[in-house]
PDB file of N, CA and C in Angstrom:
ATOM      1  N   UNK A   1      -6.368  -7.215   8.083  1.00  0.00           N
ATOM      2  CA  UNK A   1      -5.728  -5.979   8.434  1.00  0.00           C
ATOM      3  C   UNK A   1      -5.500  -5.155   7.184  1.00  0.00           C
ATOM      4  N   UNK A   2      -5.308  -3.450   7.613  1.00  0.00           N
ATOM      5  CA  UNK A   2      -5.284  -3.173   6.410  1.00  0.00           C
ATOM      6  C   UNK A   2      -4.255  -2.356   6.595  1.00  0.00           C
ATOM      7  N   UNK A   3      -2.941  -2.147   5.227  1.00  0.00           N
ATOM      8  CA  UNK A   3      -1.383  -1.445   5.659  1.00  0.00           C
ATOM      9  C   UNK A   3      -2.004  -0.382   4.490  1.00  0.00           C
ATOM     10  N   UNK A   4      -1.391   0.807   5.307  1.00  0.00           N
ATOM     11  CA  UNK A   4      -0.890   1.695   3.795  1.00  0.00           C
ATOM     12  C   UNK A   4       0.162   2.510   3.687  1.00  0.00           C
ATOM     13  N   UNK A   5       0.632   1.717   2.523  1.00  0.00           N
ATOM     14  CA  UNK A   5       2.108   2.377   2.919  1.00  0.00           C
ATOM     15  C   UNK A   5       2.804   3.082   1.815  1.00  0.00           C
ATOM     16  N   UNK A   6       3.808   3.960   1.752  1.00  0.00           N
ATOM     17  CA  UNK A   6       4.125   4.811   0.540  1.00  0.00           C
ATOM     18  C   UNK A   6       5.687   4.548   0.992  1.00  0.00           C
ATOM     19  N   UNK A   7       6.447   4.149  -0.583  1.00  0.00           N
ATOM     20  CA  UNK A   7       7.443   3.883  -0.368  1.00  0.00           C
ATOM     21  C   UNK A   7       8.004   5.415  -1.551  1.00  0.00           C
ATOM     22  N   UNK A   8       9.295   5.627  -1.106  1.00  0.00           N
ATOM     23  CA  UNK A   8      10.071   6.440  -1.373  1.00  0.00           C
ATOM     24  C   UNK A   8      11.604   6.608  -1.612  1.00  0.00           C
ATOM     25  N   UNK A   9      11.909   6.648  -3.404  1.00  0.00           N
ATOM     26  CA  UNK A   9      13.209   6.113  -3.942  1.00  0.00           C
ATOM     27  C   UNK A   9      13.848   7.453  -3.103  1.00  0.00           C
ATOM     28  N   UNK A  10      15.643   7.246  -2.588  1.00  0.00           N
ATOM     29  CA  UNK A  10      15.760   8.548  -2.561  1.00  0.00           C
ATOM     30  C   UNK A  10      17.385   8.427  -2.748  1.00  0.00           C
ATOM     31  N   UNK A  11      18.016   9.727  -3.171  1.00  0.00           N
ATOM     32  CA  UNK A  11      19.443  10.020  -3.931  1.00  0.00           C
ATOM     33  C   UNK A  11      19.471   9.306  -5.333  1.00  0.00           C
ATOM     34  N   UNK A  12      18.701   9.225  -5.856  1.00  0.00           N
ATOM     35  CA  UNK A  12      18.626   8.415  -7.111  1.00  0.00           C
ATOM     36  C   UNK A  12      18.249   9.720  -7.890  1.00  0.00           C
ATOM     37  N   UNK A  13      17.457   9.646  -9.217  1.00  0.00           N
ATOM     38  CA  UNK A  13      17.334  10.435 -10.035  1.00  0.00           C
ATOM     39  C   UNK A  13      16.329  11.002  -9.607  1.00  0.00           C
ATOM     40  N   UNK A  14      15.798  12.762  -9.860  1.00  0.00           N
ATOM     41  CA  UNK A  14      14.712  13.515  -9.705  1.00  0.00           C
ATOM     42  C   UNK A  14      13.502  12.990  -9.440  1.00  0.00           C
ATOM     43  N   UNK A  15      13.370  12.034 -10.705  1.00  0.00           N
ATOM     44  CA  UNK A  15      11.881  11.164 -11.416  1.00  0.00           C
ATOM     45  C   UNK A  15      12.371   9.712 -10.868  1.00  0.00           C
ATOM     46  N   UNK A  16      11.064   9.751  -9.711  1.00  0.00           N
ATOM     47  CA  UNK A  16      10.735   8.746  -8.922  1.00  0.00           C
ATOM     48  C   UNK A  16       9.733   7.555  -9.325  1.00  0.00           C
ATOM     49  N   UNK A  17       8.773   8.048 -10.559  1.00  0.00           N
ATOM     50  CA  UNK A  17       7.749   7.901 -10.940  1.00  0.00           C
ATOM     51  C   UNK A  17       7.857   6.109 -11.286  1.00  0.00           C
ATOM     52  N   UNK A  18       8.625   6.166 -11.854  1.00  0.00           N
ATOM     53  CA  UNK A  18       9.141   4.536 -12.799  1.00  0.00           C
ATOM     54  C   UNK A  18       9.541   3.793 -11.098  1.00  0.00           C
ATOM     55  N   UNK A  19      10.375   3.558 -10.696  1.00  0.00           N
ATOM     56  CA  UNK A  19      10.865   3.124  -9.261  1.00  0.00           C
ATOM     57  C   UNK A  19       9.163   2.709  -8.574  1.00  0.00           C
ATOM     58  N   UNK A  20       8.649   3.986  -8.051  1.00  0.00           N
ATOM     59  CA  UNK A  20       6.707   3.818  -7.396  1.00  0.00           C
ATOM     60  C   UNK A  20       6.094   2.686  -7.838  1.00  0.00           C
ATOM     61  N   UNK A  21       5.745   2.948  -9.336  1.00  0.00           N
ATOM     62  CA  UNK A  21       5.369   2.181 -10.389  1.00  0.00           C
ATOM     63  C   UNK A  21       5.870   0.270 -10.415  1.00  0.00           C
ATOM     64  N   UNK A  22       6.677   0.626 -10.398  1.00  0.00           N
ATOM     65  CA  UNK A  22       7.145  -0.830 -10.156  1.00  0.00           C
ATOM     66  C   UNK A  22       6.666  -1.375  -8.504  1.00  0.00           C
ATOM     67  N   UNK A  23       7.174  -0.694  -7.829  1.00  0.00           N
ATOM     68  CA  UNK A  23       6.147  -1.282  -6.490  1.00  0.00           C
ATOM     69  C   UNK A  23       4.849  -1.343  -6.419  1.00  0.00           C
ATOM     70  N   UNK A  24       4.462  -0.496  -7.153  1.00  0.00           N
ATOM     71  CA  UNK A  24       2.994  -0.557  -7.478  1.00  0.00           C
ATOM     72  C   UNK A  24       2.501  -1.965  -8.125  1.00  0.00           C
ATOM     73  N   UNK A  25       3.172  -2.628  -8.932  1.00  0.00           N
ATOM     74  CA  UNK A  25       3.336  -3.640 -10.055  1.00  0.00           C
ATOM     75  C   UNK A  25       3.352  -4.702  -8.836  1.00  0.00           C
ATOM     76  N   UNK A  26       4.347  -4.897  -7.964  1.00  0.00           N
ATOM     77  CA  UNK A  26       4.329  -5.971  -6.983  1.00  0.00           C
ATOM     78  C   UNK A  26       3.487  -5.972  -6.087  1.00  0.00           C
ATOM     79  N   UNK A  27       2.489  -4.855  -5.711  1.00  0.00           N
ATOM     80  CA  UNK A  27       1.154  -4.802  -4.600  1.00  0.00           C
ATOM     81  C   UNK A  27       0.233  -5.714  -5.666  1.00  0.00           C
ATOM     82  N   UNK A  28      -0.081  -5.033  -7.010  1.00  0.00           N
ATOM     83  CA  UNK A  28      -1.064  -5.553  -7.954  1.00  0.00           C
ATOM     84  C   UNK A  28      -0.705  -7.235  -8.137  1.00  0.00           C
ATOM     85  N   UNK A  29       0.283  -7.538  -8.611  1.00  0.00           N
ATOM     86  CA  UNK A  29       0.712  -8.551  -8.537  1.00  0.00           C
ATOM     87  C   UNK A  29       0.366  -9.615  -7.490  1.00  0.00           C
ATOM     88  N   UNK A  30       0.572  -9.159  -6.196  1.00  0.00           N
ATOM     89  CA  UNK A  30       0.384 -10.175  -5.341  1.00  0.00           C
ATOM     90  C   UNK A  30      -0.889 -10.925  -4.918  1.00  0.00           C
ATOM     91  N   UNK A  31      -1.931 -10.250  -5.681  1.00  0.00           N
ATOM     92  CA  UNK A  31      -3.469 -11.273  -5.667  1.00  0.00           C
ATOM     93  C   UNK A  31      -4.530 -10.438  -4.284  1.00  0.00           C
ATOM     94  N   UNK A  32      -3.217  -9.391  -3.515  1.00  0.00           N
ATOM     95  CA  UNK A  32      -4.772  -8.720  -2.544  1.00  0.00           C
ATOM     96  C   UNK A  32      -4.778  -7.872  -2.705  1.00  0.00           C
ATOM     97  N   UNK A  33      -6.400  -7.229  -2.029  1.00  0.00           N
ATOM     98  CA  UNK A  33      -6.997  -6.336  -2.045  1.00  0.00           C
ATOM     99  C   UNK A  33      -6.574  -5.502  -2.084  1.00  0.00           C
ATOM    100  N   UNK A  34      -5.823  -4.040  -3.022  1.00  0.00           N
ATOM    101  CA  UNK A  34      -5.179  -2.730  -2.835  1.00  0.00           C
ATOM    102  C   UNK A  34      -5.783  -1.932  -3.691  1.00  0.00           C
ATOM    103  N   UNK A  35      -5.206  -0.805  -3.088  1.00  0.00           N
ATOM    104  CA  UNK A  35      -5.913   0.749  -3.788  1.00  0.00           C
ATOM    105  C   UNK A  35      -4.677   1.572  -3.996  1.00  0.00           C
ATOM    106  N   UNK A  36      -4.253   2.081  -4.779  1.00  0.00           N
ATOM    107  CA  UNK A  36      -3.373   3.135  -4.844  1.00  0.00           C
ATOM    108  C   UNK A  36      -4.056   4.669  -4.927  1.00  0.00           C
ATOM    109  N   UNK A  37      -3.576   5.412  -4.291  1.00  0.00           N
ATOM    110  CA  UNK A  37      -3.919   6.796  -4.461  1.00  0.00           C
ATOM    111  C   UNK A  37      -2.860   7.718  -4.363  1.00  0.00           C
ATOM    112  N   UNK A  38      -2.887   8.999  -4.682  1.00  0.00           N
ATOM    113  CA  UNK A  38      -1.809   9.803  -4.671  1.00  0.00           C
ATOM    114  C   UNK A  38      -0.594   9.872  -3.402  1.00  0.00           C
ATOM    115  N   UNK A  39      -1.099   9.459  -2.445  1.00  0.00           N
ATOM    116  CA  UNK A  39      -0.170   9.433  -1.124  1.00  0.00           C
ATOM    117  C   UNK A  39       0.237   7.909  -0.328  1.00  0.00           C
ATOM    118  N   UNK A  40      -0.837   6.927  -0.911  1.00  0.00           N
ATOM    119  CA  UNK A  40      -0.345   5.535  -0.409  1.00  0.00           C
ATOM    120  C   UNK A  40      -1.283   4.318  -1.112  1.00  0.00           C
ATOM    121  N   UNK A  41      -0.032   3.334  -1.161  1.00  0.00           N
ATOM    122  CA  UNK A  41      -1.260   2.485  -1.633  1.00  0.00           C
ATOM    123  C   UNK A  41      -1.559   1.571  -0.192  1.00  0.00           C
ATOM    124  N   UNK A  42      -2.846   1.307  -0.031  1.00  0.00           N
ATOM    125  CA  UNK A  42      -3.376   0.258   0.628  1.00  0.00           C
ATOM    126  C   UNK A  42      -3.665  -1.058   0.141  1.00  0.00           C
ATOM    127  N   UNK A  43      -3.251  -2.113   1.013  1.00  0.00           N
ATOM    128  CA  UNK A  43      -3.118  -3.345   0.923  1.00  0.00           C
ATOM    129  C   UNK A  43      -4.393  -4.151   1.976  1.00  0.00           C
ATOM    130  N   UNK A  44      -4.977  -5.556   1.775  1.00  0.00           N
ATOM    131  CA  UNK A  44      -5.482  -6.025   2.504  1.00  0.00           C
ATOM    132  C   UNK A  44      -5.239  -7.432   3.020  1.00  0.00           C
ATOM    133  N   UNK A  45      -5.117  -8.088   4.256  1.00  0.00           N
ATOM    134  CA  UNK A  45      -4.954  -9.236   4.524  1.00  0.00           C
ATOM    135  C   UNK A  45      -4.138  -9.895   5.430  1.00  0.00           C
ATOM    136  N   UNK A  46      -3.687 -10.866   5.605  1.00  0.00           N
ATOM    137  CA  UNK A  46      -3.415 -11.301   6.878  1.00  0.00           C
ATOM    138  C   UNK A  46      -1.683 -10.640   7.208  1.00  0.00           C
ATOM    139  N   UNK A  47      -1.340 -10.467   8.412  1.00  0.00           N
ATOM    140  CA  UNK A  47      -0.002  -9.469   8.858  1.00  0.00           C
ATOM    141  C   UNK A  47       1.009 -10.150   7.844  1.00  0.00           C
ATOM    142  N   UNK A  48       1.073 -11.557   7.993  1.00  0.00           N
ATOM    143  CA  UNK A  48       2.514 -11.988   7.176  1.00  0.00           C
ATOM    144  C   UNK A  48       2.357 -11.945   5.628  1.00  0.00           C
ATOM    145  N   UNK A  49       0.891 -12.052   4.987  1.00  0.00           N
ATOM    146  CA  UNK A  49       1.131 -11.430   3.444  1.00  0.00           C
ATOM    147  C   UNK A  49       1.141  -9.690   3.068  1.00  0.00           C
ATOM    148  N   UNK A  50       0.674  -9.286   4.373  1.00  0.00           N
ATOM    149  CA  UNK A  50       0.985  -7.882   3.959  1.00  0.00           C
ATOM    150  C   UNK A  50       2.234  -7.418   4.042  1.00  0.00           C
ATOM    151  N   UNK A  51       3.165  -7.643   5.143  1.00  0.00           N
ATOM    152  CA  UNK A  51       3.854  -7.558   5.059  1.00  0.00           C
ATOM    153  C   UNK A  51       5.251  -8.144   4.259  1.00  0.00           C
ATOM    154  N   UNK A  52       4.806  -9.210   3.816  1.00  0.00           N
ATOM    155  CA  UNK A  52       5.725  -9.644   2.728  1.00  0.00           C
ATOM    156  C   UNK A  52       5.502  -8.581   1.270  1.00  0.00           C
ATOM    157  N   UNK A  53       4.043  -8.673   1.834  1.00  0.00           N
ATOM    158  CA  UNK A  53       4.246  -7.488  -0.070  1.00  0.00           C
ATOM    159  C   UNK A  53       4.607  -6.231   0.163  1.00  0.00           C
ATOM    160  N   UNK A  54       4.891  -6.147   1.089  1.00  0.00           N
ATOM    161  CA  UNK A  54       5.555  -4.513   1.671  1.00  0.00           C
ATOM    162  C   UNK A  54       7.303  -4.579   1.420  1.00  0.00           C
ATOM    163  N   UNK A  55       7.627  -5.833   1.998  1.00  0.00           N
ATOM    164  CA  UNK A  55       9.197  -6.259   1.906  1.00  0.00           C
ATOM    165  C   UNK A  55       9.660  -6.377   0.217  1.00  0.00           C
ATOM    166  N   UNK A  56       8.715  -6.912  -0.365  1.00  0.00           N
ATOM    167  CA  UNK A  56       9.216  -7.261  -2.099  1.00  0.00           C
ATOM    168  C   UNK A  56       9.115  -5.974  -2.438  1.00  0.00           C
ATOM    169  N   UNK A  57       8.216  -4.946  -2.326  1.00  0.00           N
ATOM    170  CA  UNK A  57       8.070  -3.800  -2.691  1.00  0.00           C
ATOM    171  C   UNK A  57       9.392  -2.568  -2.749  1.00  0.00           C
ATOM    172  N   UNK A  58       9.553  -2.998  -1.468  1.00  0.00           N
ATOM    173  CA  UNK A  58      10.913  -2.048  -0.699  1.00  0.00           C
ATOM    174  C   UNK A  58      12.142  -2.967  -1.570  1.00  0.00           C
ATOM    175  N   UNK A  59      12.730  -3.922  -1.465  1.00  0.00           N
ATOM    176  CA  UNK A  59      13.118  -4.637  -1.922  1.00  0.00           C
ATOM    177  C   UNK A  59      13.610  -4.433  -3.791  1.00  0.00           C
ATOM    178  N   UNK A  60      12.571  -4.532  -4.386  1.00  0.00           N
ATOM    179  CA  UNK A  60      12.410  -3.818  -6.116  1.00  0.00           C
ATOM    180  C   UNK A  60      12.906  -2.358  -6.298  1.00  0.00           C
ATOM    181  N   UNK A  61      12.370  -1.384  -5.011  1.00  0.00           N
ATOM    182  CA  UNK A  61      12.990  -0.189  -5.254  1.00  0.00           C
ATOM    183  C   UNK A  61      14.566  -0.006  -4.922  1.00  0.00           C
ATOM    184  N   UNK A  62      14.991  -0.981  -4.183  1.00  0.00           N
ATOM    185  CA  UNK A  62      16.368  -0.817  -2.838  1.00  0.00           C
ATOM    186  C   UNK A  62      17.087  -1.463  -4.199  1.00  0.00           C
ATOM    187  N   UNK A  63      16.669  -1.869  -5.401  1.00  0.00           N
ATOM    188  CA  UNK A  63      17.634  -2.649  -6.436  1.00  0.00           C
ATOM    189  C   UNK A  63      18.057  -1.274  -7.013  1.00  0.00           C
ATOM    190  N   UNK A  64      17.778  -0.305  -7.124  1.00  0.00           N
ATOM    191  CA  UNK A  64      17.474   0.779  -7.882  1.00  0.00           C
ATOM    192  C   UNK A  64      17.205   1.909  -7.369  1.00  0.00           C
ATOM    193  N   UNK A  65      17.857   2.110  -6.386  1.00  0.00           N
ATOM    194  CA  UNK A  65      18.277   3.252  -5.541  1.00  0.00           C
ATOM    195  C   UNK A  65      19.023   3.029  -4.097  1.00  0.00           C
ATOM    196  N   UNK A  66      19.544   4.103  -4.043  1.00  0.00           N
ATOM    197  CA  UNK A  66      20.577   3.950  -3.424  1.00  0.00           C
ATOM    198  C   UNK A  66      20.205   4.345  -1.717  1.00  0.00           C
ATOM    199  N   UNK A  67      18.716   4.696  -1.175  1.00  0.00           N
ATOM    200  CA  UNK A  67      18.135   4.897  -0.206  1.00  0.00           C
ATOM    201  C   UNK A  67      16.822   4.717  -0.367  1.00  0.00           C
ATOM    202  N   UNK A  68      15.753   4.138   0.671  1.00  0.00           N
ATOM    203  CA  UNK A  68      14.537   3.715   0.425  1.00  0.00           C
ATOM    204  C   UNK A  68      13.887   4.205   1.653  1.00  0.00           C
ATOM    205  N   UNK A  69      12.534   5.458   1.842  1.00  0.00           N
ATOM    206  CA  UNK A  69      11.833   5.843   2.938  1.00  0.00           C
ATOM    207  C   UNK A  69      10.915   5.123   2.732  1.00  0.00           C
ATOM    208  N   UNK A  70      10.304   4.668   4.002  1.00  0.00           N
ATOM    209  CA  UNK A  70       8.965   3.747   3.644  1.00  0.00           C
ATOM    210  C   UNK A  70       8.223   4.525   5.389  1.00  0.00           C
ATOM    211  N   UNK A  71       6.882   4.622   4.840  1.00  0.00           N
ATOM    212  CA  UNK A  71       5.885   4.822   5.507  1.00  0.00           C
ATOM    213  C   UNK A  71       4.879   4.508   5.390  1.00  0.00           C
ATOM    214  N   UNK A  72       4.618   3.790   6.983  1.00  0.00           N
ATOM    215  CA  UNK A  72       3.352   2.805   7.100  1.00  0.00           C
ATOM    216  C   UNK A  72       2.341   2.997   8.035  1.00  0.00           C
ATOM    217  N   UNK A  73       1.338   3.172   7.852  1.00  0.00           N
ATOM    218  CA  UNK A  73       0.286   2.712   8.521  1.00  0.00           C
ATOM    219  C   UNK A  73      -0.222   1.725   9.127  1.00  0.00           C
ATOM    220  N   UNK A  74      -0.850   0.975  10.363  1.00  0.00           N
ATOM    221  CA  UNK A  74      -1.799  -0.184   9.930  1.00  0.00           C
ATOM    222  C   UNK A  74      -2.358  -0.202  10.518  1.00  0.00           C
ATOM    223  N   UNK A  75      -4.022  -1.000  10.165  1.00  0.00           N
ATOM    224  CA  UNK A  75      -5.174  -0.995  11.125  1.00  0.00           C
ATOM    225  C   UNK A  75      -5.105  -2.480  11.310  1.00  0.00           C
ATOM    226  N   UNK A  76      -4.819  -2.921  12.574  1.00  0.00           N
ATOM    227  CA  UNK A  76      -4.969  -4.299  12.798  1.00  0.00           C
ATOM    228  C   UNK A  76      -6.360  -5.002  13.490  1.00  0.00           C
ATOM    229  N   UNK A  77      -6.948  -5.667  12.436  1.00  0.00           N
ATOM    230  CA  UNK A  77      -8.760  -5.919  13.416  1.00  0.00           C
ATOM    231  C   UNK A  77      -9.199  -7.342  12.920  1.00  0.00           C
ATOM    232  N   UNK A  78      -8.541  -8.343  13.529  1.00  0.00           N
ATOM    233  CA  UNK A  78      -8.411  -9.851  13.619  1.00  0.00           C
ATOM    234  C   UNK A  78      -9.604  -9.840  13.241  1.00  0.00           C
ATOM    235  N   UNK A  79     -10.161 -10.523  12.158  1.00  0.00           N
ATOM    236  CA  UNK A  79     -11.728 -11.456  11.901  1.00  0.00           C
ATOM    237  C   UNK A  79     -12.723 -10.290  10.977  1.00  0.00           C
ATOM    238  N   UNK A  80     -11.788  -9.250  10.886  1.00  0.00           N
ATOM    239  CA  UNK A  80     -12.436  -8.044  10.225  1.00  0.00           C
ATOM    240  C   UNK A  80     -12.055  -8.981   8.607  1.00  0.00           C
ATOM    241  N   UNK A  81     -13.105  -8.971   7.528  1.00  0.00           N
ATOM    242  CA  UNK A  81     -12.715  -9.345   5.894  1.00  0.00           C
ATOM    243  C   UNK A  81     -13.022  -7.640   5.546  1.00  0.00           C
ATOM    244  N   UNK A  82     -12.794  -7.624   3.963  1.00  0.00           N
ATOM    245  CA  UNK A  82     -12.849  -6.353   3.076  1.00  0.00           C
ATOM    246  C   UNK A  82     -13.472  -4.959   3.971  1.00  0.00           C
ATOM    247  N   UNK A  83     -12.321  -4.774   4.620  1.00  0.00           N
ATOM    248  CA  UNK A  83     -12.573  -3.232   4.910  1.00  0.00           C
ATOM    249  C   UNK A  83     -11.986  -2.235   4.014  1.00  0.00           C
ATOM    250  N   UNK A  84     -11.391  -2.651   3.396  1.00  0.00           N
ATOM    251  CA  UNK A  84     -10.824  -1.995   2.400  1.00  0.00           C
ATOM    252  C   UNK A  84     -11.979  -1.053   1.965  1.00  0.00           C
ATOM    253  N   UNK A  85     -12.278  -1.444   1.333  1.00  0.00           N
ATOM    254  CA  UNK A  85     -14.127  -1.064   0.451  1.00  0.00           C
ATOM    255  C   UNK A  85     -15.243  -1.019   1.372  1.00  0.00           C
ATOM    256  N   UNK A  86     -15.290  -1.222   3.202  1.00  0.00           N
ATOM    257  CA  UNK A  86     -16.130  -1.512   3.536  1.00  0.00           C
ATOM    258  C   UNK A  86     -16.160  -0.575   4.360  1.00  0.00           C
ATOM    259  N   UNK A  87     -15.299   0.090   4.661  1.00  0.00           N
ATOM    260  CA  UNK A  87     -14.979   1.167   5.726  1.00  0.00           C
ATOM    261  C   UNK A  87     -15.380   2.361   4.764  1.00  0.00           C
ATOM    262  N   UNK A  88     -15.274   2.634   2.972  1.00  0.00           N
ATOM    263  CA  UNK A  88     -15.649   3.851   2.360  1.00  0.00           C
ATOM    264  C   UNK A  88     -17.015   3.715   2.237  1.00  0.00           C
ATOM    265  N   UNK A  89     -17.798   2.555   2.476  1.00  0.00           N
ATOM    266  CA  UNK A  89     -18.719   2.380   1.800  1.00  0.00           C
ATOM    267  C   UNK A  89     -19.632   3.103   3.011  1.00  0.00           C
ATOM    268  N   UNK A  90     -19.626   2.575   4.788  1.00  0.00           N
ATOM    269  CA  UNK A  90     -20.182   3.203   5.572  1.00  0.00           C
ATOM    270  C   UNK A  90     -19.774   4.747   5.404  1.00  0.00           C
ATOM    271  N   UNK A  91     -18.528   5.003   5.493  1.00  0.00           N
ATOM    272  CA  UNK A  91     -18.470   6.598   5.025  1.00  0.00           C
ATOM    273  C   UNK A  91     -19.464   7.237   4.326  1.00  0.00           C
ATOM    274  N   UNK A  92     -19.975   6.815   2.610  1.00  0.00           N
ATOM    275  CA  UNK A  92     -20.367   6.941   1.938  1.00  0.00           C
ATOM    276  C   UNK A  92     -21.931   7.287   2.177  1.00  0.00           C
ATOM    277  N   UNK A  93     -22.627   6.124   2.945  1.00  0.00           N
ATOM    278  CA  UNK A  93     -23.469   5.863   3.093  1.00  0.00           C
ATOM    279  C   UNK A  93     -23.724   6.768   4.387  1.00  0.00           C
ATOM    280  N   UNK A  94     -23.103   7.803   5.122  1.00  0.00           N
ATOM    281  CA  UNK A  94     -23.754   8.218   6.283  1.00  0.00           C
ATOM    282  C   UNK A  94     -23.556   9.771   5.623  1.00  0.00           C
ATOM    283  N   UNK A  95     -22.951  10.168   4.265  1.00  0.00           N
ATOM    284  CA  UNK A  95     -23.084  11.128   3.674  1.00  0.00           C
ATOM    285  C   UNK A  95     -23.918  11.784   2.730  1.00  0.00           C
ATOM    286  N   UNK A  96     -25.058  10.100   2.447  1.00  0.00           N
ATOM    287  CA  UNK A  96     -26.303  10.835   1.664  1.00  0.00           C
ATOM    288  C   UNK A  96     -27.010  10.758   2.592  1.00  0.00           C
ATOM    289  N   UNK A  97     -27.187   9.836   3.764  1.00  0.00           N
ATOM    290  CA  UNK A  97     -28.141  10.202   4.815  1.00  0.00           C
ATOM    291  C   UNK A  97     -28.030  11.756   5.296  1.00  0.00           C
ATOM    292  N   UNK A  98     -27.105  12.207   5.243  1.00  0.00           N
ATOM    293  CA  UNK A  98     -27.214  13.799   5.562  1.00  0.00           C
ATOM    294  C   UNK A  98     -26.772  14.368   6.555  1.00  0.00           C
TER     295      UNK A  98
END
């Protein structure tokens, strides 16, 4: 399965950047498949490790602020491996075909 989710420090200081960053640190950390991009990072793998790295995530920021928005996505597709990369790649590939 694949989550993507963007977490969000809030009533804390202006600069969110350091707080992100550190959740960012615990997606990388946890050994799966993710992508960060400007609006979410995506995660890959089975419901209870994604969602645990979603909980430590929220969790690291909730130490260090005093409100936490989290928004999630998920594509759930039992027996599906690396869509992560596999879903841009058909994208990719039906855009030089033309």
């Amino acid at each position: 399965m694949l989550i993507a989710f963007s977490i969000t420090p809030l009533g804390g200081d202006d600069s969110v950047g350091d707080l992100v960053a550190e959740a960012v640190r615990v997606v990388r950390a946890s050994g799966l498949p993710n992508r960060t991009d400007a609006m979410f990072t995506t995660i890959e793998g089975e419901w209870d490790e994604v969602m645990a790295v979603v909980k430590r995530a929220v969790d690291v920021v909730a130490a260090q602020a005093p409100r936490v928005s989290v928004v999630l996505k998920a594509d759930v597709r039992p027996g599906v491996t690396d869509a992560l990369t596999g879903k841009i790649a058909r994208i990719e590939a039906r855009l030089v075909e033309g």
